[in-house]
PDB file of N, CA and C in Angstrom:
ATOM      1  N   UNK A   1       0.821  -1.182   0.000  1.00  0.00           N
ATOM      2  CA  UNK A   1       0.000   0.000   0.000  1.00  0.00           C
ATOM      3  C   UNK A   1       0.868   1.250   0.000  1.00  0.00           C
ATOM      4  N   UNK A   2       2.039   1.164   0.601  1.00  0.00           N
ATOM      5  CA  UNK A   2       2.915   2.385   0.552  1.00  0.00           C
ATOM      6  C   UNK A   2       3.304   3.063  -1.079  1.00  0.00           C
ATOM      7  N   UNK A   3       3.636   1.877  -1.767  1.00  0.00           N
ATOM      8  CA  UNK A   3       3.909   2.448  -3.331  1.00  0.00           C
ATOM      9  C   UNK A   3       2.483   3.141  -3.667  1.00  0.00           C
ATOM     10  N   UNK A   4       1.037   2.593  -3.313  1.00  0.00           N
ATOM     11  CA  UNK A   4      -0.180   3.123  -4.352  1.00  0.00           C
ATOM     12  C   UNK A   4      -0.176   4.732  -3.245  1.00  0.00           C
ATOM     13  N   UNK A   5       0.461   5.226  -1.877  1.00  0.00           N
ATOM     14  CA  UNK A   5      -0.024   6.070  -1.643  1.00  0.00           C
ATOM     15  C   UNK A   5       1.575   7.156  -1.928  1.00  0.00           C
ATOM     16  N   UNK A   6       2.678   6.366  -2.130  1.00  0.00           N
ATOM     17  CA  UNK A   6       4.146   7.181  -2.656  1.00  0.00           C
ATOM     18  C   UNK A   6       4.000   7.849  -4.430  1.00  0.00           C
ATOM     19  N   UNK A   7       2.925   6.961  -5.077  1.00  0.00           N
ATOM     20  CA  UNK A   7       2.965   7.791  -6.131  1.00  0.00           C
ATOM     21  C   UNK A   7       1.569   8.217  -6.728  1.00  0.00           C
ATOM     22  N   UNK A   8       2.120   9.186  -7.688  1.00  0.00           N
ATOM     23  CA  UNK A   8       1.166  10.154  -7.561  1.00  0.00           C
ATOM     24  C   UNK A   8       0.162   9.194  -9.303  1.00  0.00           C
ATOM     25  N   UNK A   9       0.904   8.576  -9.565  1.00  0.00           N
ATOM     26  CA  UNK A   9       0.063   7.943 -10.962  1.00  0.00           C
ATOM     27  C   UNK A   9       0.366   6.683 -10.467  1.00  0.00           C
ATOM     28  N   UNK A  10      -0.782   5.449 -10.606  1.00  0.00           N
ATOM     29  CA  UNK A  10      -1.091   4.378 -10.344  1.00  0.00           C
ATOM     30  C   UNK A  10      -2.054   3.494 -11.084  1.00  0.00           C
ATOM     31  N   UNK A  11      -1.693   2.900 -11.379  1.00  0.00           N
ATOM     32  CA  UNK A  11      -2.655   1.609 -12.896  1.00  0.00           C
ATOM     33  C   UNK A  11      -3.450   1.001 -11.853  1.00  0.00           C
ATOM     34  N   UNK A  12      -4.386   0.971 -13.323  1.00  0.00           N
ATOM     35  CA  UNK A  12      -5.761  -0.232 -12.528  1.00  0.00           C
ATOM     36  C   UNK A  12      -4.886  -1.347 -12.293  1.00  0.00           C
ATOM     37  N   UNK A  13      -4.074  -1.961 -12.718  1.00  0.00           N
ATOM     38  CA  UNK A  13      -3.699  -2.965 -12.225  1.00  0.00           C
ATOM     39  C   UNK A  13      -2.679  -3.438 -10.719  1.00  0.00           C
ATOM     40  N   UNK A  14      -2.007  -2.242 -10.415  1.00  0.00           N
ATOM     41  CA  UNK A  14      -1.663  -1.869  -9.339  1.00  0.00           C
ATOM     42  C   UNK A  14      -2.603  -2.377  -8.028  1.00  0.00           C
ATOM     43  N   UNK A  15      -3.346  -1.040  -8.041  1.00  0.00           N
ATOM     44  CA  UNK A  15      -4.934  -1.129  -7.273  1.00  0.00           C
ATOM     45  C   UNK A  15      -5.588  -2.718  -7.012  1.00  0.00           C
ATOM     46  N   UNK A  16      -5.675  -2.968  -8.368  1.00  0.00           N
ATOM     47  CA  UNK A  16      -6.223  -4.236  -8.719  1.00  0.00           C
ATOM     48  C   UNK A  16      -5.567  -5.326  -7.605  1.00  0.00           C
ATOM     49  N   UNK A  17      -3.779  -5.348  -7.498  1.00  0.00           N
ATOM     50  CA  UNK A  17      -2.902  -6.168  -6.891  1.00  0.00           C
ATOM     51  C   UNK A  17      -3.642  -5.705  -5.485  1.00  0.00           C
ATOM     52  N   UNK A  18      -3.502  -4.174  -5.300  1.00  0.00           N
ATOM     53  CA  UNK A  18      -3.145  -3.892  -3.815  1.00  0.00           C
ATOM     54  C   UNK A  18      -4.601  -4.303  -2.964  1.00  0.00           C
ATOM     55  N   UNK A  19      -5.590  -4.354  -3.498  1.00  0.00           N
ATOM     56  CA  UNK A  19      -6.627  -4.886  -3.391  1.00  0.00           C
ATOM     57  C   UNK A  19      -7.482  -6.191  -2.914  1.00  0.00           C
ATOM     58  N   UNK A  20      -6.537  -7.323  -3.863  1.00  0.00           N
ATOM     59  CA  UNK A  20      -6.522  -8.663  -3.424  1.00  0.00           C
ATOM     60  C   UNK A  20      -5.255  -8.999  -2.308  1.00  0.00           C
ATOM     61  N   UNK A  21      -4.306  -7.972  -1.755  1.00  0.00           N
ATOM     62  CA  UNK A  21      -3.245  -8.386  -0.897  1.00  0.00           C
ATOM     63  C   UNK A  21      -4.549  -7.869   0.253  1.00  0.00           C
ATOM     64  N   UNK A  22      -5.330  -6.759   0.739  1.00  0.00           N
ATOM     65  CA  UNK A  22      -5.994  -6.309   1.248  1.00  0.00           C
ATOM     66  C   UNK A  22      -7.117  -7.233   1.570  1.00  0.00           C
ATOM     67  N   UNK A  23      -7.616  -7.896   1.030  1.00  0.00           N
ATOM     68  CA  UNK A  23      -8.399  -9.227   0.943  1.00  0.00           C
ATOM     69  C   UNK A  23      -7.969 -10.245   1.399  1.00  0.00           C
ATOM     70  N   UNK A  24      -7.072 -10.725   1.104  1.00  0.00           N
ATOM     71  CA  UNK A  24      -6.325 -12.018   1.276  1.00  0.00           C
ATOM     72  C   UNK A  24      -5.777 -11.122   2.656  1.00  0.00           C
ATOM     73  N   UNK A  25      -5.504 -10.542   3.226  1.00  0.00           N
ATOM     74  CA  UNK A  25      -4.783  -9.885   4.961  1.00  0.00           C
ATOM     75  C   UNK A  25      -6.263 -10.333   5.668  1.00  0.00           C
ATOM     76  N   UNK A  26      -7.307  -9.510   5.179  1.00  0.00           N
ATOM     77  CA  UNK A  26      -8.690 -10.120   6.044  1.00  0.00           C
ATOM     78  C   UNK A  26      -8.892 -11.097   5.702  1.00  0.00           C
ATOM     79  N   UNK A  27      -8.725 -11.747   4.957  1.00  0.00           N
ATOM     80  CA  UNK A  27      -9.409 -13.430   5.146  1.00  0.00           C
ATOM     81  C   UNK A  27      -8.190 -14.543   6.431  1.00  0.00           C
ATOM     82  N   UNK A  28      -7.298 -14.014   5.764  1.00  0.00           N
ATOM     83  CA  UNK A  28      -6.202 -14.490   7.060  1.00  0.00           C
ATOM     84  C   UNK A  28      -6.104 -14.260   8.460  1.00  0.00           C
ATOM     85  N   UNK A  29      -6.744 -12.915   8.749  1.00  0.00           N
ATOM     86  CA  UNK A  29      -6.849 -12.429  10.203  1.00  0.00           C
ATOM     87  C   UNK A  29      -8.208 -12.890  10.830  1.00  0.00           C
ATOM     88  N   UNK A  30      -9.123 -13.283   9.588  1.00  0.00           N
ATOM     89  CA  UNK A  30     -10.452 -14.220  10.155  1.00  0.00           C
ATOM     90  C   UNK A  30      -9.862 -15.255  10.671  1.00  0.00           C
ATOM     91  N   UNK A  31      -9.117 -16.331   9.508  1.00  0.00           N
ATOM     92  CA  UNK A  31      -8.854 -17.269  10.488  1.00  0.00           C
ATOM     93  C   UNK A  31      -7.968 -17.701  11.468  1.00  0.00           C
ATOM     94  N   UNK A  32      -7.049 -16.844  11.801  1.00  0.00           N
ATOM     95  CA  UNK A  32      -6.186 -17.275  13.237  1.00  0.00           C
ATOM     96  C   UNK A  32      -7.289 -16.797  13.925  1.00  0.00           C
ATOM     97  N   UNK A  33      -8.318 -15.521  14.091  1.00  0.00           N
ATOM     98  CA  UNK A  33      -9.311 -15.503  15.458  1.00  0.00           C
ATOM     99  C   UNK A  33      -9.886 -16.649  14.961  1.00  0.00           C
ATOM    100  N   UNK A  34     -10.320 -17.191  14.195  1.00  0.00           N
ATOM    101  CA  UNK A  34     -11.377 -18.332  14.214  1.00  0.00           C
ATOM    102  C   UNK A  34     -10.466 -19.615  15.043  1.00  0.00           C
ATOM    103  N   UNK A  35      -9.283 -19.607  14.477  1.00  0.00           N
ATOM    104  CA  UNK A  35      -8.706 -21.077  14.743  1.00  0.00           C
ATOM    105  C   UNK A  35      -8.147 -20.559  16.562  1.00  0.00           C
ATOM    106  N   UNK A  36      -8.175 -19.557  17.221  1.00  0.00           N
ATOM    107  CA  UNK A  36      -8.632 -19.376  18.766  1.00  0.00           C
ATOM    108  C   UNK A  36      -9.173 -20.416  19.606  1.00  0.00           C
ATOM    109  N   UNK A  37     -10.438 -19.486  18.706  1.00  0.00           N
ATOM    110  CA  UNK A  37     -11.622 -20.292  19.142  1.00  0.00           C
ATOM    111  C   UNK A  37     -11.703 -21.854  18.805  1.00  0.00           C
ATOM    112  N   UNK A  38     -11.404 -22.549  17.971  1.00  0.00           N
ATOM    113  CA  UNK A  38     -11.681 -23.512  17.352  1.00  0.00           C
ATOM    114  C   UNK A  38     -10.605 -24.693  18.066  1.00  0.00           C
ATOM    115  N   UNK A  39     -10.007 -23.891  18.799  1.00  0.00           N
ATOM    116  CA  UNK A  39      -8.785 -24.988  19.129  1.00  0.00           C
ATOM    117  C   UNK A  39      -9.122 -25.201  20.675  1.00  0.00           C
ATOM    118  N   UNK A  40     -10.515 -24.769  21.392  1.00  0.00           N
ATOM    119  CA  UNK A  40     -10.639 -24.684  23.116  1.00  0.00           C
ATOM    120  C   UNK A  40     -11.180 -25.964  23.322  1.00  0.00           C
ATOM    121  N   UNK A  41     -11.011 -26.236  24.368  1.00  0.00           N
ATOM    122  CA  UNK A  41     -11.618 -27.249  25.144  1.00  0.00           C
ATOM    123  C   UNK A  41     -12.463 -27.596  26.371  1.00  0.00           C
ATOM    124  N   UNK A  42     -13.233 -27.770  26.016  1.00  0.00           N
ATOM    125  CA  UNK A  42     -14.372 -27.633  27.263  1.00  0.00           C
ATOM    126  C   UNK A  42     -14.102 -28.691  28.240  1.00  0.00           C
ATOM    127  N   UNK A  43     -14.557 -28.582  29.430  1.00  0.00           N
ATOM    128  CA  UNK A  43     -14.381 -29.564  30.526  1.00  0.00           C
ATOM    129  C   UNK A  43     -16.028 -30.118  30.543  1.00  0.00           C
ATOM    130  N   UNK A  44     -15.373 -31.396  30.891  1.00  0.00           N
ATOM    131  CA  UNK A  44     -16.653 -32.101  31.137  1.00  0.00           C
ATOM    132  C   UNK A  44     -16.580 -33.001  32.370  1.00  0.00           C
ATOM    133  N   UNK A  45     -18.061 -32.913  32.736  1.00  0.00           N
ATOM    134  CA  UNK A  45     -17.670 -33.681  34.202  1.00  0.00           C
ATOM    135  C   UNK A  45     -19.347 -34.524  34.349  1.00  0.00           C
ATOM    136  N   UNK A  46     -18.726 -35.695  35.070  1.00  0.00           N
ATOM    137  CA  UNK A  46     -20.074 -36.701  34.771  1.00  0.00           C
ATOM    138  C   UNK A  46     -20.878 -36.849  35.983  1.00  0.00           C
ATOM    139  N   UNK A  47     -21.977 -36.297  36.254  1.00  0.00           N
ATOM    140  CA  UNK A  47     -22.936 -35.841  37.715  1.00  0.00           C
ATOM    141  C   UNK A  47     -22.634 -38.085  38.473  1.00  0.00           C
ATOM    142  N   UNK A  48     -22.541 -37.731  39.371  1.00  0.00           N
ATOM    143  CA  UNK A  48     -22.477 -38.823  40.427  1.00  0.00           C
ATOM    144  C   UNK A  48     -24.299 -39.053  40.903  1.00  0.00           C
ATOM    145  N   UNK A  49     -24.291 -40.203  40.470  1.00  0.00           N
ATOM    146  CA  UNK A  49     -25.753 -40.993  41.326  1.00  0.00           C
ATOM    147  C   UNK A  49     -25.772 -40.981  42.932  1.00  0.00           C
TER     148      UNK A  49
END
């Protein structure tokens, strides 16, 4: 993102790149919080008669 905001002329295709790196950062930061969560373990405990 530093090059699309260092210059002053920038191609659709640029954008285009800086765009899917921007995408692909949030889809990645979904899943380490997801894989958090996804990795806990609950306790379980079995009631006595």
């Amino acid at each position: 993102m530093s090059h699309v905001l260092q210059s002053s002329t920038v191609t659709l295709q640029e954008q285009a790149a800086e765009c899917q790196e921007l995408i692909n950062l949030k889809h990645d930061s979904a899943m380490v919080q997801g894989a958090s969560t996804a990795g806990s373990v609950n306790a379980v405990a079995t009631a006595k008669p």
